[in-house]
Protein backbone atom coordinates (compact mmCIF):
# COMPACT_ATOMS: atom_id res chain seq x y z
CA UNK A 1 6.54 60.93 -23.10
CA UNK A 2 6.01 56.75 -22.01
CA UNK A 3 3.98 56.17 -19.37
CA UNK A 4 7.58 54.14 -18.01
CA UNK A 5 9.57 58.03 -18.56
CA UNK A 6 6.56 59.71 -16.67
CA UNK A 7 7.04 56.75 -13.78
CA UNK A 8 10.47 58.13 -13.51
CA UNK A 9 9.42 61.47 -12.12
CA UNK A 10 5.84 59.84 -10.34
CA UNK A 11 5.37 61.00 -7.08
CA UNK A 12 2.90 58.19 -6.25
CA UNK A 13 5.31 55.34 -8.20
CA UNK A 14 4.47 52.64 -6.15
CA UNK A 15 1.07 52.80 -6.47
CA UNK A 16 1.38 53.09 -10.02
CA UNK A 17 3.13 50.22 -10.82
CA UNK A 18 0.99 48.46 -8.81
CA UNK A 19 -1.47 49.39 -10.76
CA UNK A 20 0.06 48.86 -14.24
CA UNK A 21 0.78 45.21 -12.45
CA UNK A 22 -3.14 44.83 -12.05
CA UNK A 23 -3.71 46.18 -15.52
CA UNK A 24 -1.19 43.49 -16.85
CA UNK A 25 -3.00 40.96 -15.04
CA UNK A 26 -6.24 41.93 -16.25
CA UNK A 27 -5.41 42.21 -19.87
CA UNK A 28 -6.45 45.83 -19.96
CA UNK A 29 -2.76 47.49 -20.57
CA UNK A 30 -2.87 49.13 -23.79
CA UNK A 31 -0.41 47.22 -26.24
CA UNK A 32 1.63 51.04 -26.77
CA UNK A 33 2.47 50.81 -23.01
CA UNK A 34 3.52 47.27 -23.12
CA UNK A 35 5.18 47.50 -26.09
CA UNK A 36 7.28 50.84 -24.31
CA UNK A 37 7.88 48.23 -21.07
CA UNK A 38 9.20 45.47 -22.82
CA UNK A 39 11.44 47.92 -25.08
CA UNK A 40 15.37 46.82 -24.18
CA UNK A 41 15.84 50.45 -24.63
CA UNK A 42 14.17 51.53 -21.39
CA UNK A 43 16.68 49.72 -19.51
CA UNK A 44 17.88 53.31 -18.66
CA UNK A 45 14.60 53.56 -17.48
CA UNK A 46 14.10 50.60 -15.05
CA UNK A 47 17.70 51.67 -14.05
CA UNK A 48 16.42 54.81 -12.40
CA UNK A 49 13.63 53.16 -10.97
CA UNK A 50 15.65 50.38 -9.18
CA UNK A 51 17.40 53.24 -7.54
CA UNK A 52 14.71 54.96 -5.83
CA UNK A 53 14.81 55.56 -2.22
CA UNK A 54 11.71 53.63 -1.14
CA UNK A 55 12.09 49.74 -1.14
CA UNK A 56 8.07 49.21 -1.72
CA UNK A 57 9.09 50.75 -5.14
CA UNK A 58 12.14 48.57 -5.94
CA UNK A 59 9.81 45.45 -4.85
CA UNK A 60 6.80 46.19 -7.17
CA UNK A 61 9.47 47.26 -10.09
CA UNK A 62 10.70 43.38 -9.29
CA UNK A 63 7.61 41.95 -9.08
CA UNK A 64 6.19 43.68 -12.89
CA UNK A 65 9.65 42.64 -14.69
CA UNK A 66 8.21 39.07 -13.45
CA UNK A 67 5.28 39.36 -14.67
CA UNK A 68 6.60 40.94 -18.41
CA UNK A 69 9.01 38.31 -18.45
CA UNK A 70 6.34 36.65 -21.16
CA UNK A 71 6.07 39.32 -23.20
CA UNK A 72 9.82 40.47 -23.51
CA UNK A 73 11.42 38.88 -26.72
CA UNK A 74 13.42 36.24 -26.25
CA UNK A 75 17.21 37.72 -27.47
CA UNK A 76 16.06 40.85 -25.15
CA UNK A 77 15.57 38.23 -22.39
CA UNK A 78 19.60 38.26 -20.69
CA UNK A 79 19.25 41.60 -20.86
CA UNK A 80 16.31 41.92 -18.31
CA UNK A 81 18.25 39.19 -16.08
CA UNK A 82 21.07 40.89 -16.13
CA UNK A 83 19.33 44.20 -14.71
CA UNK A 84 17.83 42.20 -12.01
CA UNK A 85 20.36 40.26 -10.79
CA UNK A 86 22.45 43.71 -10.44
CA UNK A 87 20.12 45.17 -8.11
CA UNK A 88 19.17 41.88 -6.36
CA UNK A 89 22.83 41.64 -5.44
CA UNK A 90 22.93 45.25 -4.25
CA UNK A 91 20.09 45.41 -2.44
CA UNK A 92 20.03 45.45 1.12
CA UNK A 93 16.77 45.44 2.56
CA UNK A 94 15.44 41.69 3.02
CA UNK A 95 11.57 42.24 2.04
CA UNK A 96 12.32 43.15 -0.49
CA UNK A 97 14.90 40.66 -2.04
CA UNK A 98 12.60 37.96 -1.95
CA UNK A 99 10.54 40.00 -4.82
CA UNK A 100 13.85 40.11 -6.65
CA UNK A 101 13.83 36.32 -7.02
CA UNK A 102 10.49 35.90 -7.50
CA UNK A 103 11.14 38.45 -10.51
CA UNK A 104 13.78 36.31 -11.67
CA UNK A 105 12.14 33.11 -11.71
CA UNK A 106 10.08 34.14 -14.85
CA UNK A 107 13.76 33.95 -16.79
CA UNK A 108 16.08 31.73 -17.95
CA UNK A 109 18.78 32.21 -14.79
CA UNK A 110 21.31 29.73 -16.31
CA UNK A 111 24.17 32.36 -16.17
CA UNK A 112 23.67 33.27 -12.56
CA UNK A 113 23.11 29.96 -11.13
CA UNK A 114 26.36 29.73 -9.41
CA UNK A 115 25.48 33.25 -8.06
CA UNK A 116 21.99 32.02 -6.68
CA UNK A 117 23.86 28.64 -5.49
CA UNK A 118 26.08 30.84 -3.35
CA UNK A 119 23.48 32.90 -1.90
CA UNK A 120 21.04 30.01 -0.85
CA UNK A 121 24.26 28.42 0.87
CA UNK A 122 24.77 31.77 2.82
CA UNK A 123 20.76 32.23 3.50
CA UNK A 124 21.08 28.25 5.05
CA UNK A 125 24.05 28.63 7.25
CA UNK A 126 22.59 31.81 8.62
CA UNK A 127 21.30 32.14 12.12
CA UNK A 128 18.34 33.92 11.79
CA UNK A 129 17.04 36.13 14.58
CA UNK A 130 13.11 36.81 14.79
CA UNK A 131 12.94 39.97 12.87
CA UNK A 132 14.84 38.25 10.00
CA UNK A 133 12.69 35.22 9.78
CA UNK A 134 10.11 35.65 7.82
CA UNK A 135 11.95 37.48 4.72
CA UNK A 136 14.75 35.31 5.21
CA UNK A 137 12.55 32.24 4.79
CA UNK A 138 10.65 33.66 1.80
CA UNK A 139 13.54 34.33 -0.25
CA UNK A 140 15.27 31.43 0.38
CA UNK A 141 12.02 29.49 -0.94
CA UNK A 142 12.38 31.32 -4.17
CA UNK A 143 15.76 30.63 -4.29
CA UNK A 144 14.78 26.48 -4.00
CA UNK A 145 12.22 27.07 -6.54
CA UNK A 146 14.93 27.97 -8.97
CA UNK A 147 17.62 26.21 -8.42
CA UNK A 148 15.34 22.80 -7.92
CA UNK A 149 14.77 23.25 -11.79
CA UNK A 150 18.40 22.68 -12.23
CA UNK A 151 19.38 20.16 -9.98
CA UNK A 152 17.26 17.32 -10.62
CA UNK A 153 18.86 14.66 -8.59
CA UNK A 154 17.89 10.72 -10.20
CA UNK A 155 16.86 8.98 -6.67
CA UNK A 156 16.61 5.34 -6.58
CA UNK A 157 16.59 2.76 -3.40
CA UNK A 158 20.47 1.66 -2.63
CA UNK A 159 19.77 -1.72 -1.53
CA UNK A 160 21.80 -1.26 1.97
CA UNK A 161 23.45 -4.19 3.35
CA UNK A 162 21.97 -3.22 7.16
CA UNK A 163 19.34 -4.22 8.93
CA UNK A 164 16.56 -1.62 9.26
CA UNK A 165 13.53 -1.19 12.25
CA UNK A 166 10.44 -0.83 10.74
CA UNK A 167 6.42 -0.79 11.11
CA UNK A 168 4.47 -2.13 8.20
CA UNK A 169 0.91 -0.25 8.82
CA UNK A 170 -1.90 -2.55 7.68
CA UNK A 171 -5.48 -3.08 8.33
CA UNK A 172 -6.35 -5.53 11.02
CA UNK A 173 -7.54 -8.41 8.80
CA UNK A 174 -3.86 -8.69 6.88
CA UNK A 175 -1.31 -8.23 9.87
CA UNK A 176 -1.47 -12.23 9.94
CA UNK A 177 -0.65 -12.95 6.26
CA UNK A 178 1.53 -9.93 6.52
CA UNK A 179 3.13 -10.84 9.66
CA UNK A 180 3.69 -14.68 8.07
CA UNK A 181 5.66 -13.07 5.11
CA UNK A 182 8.79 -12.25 7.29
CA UNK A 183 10.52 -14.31 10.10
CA UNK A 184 10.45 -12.44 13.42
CA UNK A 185 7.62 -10.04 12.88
CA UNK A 186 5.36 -8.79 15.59
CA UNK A 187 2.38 -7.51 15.01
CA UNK A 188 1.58 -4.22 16.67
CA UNK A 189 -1.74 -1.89 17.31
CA UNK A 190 -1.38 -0.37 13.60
CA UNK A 191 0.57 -3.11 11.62
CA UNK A 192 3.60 -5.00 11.79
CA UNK A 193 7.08 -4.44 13.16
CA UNK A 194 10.16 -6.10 11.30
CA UNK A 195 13.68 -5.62 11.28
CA UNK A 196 15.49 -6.74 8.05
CA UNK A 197 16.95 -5.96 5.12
CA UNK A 198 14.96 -8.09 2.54
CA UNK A 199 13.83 -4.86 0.37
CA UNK A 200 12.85 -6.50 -2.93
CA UNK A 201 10.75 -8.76 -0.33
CA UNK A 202 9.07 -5.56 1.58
CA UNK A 203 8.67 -3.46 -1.41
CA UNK A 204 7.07 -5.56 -3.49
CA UNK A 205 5.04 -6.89 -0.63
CA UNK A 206 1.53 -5.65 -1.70
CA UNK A 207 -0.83 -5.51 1.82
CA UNK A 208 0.99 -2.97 3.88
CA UNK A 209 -0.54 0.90 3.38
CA UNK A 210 3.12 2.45 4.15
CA UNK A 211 6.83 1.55 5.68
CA UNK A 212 7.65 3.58 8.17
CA UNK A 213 11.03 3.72 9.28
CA UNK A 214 11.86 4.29 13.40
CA UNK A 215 13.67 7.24 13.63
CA UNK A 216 16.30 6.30 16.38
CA UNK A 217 16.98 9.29 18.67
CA UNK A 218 19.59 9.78 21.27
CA UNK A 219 18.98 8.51 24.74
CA UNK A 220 16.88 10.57 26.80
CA UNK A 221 16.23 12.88 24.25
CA UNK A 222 12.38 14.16 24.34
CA UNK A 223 10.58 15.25 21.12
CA UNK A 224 8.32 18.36 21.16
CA UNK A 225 6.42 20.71 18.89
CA UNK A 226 9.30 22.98 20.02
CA UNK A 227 12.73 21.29 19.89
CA UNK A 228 11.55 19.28 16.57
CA UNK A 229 14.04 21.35 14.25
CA UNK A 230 16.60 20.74 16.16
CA UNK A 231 15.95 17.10 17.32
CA UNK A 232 15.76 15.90 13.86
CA UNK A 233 18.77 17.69 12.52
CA UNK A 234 20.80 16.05 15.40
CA UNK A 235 19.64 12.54 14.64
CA UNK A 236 20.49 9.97 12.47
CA UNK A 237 17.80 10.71 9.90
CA UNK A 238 20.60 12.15 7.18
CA UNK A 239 22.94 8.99 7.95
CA UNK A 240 19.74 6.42 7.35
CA UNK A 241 18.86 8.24 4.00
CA UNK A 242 22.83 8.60 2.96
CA UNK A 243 22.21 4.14 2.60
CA UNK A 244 19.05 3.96 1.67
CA UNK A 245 18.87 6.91 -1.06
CA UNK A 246 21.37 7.58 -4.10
CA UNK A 247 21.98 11.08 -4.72
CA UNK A 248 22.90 12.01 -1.51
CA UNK A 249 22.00 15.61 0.25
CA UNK A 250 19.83 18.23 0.03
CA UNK A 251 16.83 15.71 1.65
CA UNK A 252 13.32 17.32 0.40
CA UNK A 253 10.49 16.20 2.61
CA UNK A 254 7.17 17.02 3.67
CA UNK A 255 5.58 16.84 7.05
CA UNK A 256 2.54 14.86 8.02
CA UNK A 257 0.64 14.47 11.29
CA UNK A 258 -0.59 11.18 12.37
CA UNK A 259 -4.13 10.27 14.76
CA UNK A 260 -5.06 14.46 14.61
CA UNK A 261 -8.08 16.21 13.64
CA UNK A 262 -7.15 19.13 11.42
CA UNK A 263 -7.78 21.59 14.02
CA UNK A 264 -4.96 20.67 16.28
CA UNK A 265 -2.34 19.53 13.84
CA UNK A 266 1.05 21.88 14.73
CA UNK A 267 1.85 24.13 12.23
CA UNK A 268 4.17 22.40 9.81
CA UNK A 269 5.40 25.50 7.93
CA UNK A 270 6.96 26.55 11.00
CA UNK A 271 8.32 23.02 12.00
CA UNK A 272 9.44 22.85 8.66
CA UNK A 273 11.07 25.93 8.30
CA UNK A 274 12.67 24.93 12.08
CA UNK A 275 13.94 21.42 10.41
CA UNK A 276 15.64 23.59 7.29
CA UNK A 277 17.48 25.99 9.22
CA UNK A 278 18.72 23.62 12.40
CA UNK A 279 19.56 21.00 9.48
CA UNK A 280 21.81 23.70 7.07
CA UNK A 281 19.72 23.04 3.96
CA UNK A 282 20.25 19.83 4.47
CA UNK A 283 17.13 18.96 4.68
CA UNK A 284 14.47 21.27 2.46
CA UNK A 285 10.50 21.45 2.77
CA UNK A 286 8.57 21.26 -0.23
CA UNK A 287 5.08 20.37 -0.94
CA UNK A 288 5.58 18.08 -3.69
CA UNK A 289 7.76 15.98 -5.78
CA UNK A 290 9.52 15.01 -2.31
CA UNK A 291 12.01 11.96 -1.69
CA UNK A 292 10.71 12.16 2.61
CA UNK A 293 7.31 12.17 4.31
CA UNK A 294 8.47 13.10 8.11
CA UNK A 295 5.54 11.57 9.97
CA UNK A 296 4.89 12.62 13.83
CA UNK A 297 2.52 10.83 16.14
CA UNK A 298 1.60 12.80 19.46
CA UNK A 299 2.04 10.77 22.42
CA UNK A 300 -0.69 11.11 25.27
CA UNK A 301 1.74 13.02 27.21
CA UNK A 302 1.94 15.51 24.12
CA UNK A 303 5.89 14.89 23.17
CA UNK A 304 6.14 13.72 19.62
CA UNK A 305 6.78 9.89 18.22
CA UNK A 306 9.16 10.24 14.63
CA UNK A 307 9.00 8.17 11.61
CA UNK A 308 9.92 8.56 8.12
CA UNK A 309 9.01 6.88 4.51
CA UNK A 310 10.37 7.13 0.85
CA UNK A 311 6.70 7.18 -1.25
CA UNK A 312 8.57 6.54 -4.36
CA UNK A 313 9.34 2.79 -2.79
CA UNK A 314 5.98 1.94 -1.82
CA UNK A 315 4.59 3.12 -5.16
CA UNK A 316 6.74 0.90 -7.60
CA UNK A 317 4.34 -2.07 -6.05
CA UNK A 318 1.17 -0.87 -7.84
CA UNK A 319 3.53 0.32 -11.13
CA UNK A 320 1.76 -1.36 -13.52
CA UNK A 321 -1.63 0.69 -12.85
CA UNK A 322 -0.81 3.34 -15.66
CA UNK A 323 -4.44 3.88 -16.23
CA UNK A 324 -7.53 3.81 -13.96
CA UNK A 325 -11.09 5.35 -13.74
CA UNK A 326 -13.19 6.86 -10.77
CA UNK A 327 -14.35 3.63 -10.02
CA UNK A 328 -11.63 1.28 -10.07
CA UNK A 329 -10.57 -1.17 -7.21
CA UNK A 330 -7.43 0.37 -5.40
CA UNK A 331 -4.56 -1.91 -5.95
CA UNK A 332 -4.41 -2.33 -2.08
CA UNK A 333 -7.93 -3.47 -2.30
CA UNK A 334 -7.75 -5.91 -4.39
CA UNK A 335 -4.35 -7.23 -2.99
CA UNK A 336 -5.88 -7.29 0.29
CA UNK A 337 -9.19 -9.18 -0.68
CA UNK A 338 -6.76 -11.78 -2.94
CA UNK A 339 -4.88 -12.45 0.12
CA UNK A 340 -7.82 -13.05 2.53
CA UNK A 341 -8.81 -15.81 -0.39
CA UNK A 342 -5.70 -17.24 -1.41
CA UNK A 343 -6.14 -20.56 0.40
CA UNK A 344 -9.45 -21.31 -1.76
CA UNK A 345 -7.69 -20.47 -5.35
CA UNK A 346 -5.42 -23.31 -7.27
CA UNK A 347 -2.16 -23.06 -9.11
CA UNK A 348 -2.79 -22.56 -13.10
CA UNK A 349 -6.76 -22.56 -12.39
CA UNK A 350 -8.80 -20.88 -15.38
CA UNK A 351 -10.26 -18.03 -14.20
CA UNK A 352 -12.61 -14.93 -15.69
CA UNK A 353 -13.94 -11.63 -13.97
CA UNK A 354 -16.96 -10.61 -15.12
CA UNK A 355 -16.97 -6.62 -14.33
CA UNK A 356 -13.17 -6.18 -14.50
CA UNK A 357 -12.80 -2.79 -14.89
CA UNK A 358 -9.01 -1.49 -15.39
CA UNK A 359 -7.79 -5.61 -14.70
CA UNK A 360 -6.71 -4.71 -11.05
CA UNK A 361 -7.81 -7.61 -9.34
CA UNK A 362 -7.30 -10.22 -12.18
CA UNK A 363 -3.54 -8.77 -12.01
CA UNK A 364 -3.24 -9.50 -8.17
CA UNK A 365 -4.92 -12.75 -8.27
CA UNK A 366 -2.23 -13.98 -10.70
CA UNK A 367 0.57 -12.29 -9.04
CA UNK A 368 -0.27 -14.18 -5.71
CA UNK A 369 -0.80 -17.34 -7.46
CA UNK A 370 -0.54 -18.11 -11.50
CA UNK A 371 -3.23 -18.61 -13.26
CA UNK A 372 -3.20 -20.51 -16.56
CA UNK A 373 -6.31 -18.36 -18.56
CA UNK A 374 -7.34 -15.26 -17.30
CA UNK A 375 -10.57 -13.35 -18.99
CA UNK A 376 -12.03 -10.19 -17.73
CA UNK A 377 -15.01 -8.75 -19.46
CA UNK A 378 -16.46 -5.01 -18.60
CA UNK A 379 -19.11 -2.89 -20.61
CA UNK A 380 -17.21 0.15 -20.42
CA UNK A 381 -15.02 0.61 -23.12
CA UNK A 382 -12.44 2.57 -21.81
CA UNK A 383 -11.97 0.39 -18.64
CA UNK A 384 -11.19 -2.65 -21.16
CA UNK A 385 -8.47 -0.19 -23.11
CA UNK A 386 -7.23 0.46 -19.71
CA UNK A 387 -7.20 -3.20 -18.22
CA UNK A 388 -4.93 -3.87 -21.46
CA UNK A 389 -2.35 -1.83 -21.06
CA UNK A 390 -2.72 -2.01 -17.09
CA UNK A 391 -1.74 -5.88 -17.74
CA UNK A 392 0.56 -5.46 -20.26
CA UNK A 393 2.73 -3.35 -18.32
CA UNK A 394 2.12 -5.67 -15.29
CA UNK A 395 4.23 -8.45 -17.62
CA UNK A 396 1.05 -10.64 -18.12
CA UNK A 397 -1.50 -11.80 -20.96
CA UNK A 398 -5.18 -11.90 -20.10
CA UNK A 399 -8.34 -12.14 -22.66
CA UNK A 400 -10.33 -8.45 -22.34
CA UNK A 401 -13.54 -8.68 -23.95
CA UNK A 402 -15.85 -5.33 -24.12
CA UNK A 403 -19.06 -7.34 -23.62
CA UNK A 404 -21.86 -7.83 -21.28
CA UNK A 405 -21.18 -11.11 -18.79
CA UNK A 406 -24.73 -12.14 -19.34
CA UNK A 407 -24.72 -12.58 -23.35
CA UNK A 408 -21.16 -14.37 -22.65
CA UNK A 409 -20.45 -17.28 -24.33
CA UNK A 410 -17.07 -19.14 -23.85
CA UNK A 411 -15.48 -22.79 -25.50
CA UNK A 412 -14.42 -24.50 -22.15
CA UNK A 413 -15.75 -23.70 -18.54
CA UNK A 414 -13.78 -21.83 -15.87
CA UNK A 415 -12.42 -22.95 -12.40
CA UNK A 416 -12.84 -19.44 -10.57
CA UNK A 417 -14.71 -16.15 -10.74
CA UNK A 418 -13.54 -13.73 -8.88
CA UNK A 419 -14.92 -9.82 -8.95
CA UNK A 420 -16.16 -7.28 -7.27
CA UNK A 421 -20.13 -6.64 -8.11
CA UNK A 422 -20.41 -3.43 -9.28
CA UNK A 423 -22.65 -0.91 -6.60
CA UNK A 424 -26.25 -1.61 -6.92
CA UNK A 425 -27.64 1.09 -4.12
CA UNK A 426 -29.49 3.36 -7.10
CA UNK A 427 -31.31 0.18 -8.18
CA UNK A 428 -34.69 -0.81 -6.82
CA UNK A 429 -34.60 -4.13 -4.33
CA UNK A 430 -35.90 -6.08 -6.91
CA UNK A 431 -33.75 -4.71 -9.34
CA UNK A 432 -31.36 -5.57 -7.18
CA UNK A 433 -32.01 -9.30 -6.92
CA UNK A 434 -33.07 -9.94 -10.30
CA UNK A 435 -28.92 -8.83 -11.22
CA UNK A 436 -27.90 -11.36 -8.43
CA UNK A 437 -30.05 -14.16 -9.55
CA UNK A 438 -28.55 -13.44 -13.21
CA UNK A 439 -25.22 -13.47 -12.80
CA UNK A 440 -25.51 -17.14 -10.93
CA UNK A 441 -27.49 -18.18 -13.64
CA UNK A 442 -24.72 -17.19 -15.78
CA UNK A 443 -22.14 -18.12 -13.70
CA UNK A 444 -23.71 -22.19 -13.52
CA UNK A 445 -23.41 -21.94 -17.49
CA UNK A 446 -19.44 -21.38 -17.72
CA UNK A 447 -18.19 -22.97 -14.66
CA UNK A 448 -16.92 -26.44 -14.29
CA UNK A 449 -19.16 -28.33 -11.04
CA UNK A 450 -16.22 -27.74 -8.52
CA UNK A 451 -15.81 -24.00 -9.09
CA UNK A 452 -15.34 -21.44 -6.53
CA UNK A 453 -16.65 -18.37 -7.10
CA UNK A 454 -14.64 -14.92 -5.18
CA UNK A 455 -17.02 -12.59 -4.90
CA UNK A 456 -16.89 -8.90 -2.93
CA UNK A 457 -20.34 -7.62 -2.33
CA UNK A 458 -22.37 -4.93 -0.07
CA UNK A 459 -24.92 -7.36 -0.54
CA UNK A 460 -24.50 -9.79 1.95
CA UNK A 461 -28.79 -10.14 3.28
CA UNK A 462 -29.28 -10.55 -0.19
CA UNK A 463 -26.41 -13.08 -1.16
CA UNK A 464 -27.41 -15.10 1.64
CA UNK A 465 -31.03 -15.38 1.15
CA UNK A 466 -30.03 -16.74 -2.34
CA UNK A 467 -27.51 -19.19 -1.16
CA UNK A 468 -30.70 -20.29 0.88
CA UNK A 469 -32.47 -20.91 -1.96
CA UNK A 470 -29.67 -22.32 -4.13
CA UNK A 471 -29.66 -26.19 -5.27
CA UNK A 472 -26.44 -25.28 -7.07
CA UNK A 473 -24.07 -23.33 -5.05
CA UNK A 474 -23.24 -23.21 -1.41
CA UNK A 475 -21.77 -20.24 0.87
CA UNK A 476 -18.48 -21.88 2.18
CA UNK A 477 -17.25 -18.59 4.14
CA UNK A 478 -17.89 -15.11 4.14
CA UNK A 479 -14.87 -13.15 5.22
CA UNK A 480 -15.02 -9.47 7.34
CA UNK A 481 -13.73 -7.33 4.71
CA UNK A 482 -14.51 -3.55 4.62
CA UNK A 483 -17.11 -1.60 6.50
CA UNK A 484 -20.24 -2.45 4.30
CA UNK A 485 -18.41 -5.19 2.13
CA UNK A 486 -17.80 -8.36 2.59
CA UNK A 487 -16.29 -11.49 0.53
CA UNK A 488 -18.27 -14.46 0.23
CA UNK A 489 -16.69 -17.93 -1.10
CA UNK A 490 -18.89 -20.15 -3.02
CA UNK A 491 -18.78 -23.23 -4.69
CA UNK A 492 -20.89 -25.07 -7.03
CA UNK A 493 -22.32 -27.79 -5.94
């Protein structure tokens, strides 16, 4: 008799299948008992299972068929959906139902979809009391998880006609060039506030960290960790998407807490789930690939401030950064430090970067201003590769050369050098200042005699003493930058 016939007449059958589920798992079922599982022929089988009395059953049965779906042929495939979907539609209690989907997720559902479609639509207009929750919410997850595989929705930005309120964030030492890119800004405590509709201008704007958009709420209406759900669904979130999103409805968006330590961050899987059911599904909570990030600031008097931004927006600034290593400058970076230095750089000025890495900052310094020759020169290999097609798909020509700076030799001399010096903090002091003292050596030897040199350093004792010393440069400004770096703008003298 097959160990699946003997299951048939199993007093303990639960805990057997949960144990042929840990065997599977393990890779210790004999192939004679998997083979006798995965037979269509012991549909009859399964059959009588699915109809046993005690739901824990019913749910592990689900569950296994899951976790066979791998090994059951392919033409045998419809046959183990079919079997499921008949007893997921049948079955009554909740717990278990979620298993049911979870078992059919491991299968090509494209005959039922309808059928789940219909189901999820009934789970979302539900009102759900306590007991019903938690099942409820679990298989209605599953359901998403499916049907998100067929209902990929193409999202792009629909360029609305209206005005929008919104908060640039930025650090401190860009809100002014930020603020001076659009008329009527103001700059706040975290960035800068706007209200506009020039989105090819704000999206391609490259020193703000995120857009937020106000979420406007109806007068008098107070925001807490327990009327969130309902709050949101109620405002005019959905309307503000429906112009600024093509595809329309179901919303999926993630939650994220602003100014909190972990520890007292609300629980956003129950906020979430809140948002889902007061909204009707019109609004789903996933942890990834999501067109939303809800963020909530707490007030001091604990009720809750709303924004919203679309990621995909923000990101299309830094497309062109298809490749980049552990090391490389962050796009933001290097926009921000170009910005801070824009007012020493020329129009169509020759320019090289001597540790370029992946090309990010060569690519922002030309974006902000063009630049007539651009070289960038790295030791690493792979950061060269990368800086090519970083720039190529950036819509630019630079020279990459996989070469040392200090064995560098070049036909005509440059008007700028800007970089970031790579981290010398392994390197002994002297070490340290023997690199320094190269590199202006160098540096004298390829630039013309008014060259300005752009340079981001942790180094700044050491820069200066230099400079000190120097007959042939001087240290026109250093410029607050980041915590323990700083730029310093130098000409030749």
């Amino acid at each position: 008799m097959s160990r699946l016939k003997e299951l048939c007449k199993d007093k303990n059958v639960r805990q057997s299948l949960s144990k042929i589920r840990e065997e599977l798992s393990a890779g210790t079922l004999e192939k004679e008992v998997l083979a006798d599982f995965t037979d269509v022929d012991a549909i009859s089988d399964y059959e009588t299972l699915f109809q046993n009395e005690d739901p824990k059953v019913r749910k592990n049965l689900a569950l296994l068929l899951g976790d066979l779906a791998t090994y059951i042929e392919e033409k045998d495939g419809y046959t183990f959906v079919d079997l499921l979907m008949k007893y997921y539609q049948s079955e009554e209690t909740l717990f278990v139902k979620e298993s049911y989907v979870k078992g059919l997720s491991s299968y090509d559902v494209t005959d039922y979809i309808e059928v789940l479609r219909d189901r999820l639509a009934v789970l979302q207009s539900k009102d759900l009391d306590e007991s019903e929750k938690k099942h409820v919410r679990g298989e209605r997850k599953q359901l998403e998880k499916i049907l998100s595989g067929f209902e990929v929705v193409e999202r792009s930005f629909a360029f609305p006609e209206q005005e929008f309120e919104l908060l640039l964030t930025a650090d401190e030492l860009v809100r002014e060039d930020l603020s001076g890119d659009f008329h009527g800004s103001r700059i706040s405590s975290s960035g800068v506030r706007i209200r506009s509709k020039e989105w090819k201008k704000i999206y391609s704007n490259p020193l703000y960290k995120e857009v937020l958009y106000l979420l406007p709420m109806k007068r008098g209406t107070v925001m807490t960790k327990e009327n969130v759900g309902a709050v949101i669904a109620e405002s005019k979130m959905k309307v503000m998407l429906d112009q600024l999103l093509v595809g329309g409805a179901p919303y999926r968006f993630r939650i994220q807490w602003k100014g909190l330590p972990e520890e007292h961050k609300p629980a956003s899987k129950e906020i979430g789930f809140a948002i889902e059911e007061a909204s009707k599904g019109v609004f789903q909570n996933v942890p990834s690939d999501y067109d939303v990030e809800l963020q909530f600031q707490i007030r001091k008097d604990g009720t809750l401030a709303p924004f919203f931004r679309l990621p995909m927006m923000e990101m299309q600034r830094f497309a062109y950064r298809k490749e980049a290593l552990s090391t490389s400058t962050a796009p933001l970076t290097a926009a921000s430090m170009v910005a801070l230095s824009k007012k020493y750089m020329k129009k169509d000025a020759q320019i090289i970067d001597p540790f370029c890495g992946v090309g990010t900052l060569l690519i922002e310094r030309h974006r902000a201003l063009h630049a007539r020759e651009i070289y960038g020169l790295d030791t690493f290999g792979d950061a060269i590769r990368a800086a090519r097609v970083n720039t190529e798909a950036a819509g630019m020509h630079a020279n990459y050369i996989n070469r040392d700076y200090f064995d560098f030799k070049h036909d005509y001399l440059f008007d700028e050098v800007i970089t970031e010096f790579p981290d010398l903090y392994s390197k002994e002091p002297k070490e340290r200042e023997d690199f320094y003292q190269a590199f202006f050596r160098k540096t004298k030897e390829i630039t013309t005699d008014s060259a300005v040199l752009i340079l981001l350093s942790n180094e700044e004792k050491l820069l200066k003493k230099l400079m000190r010393l120097s007959s042939d440069y001087t240290l026109e400004q250093t410029i607050a930058f980041r915590k323990r770096s700083k730029i310093f703008i130098i000409r030749r003298k």
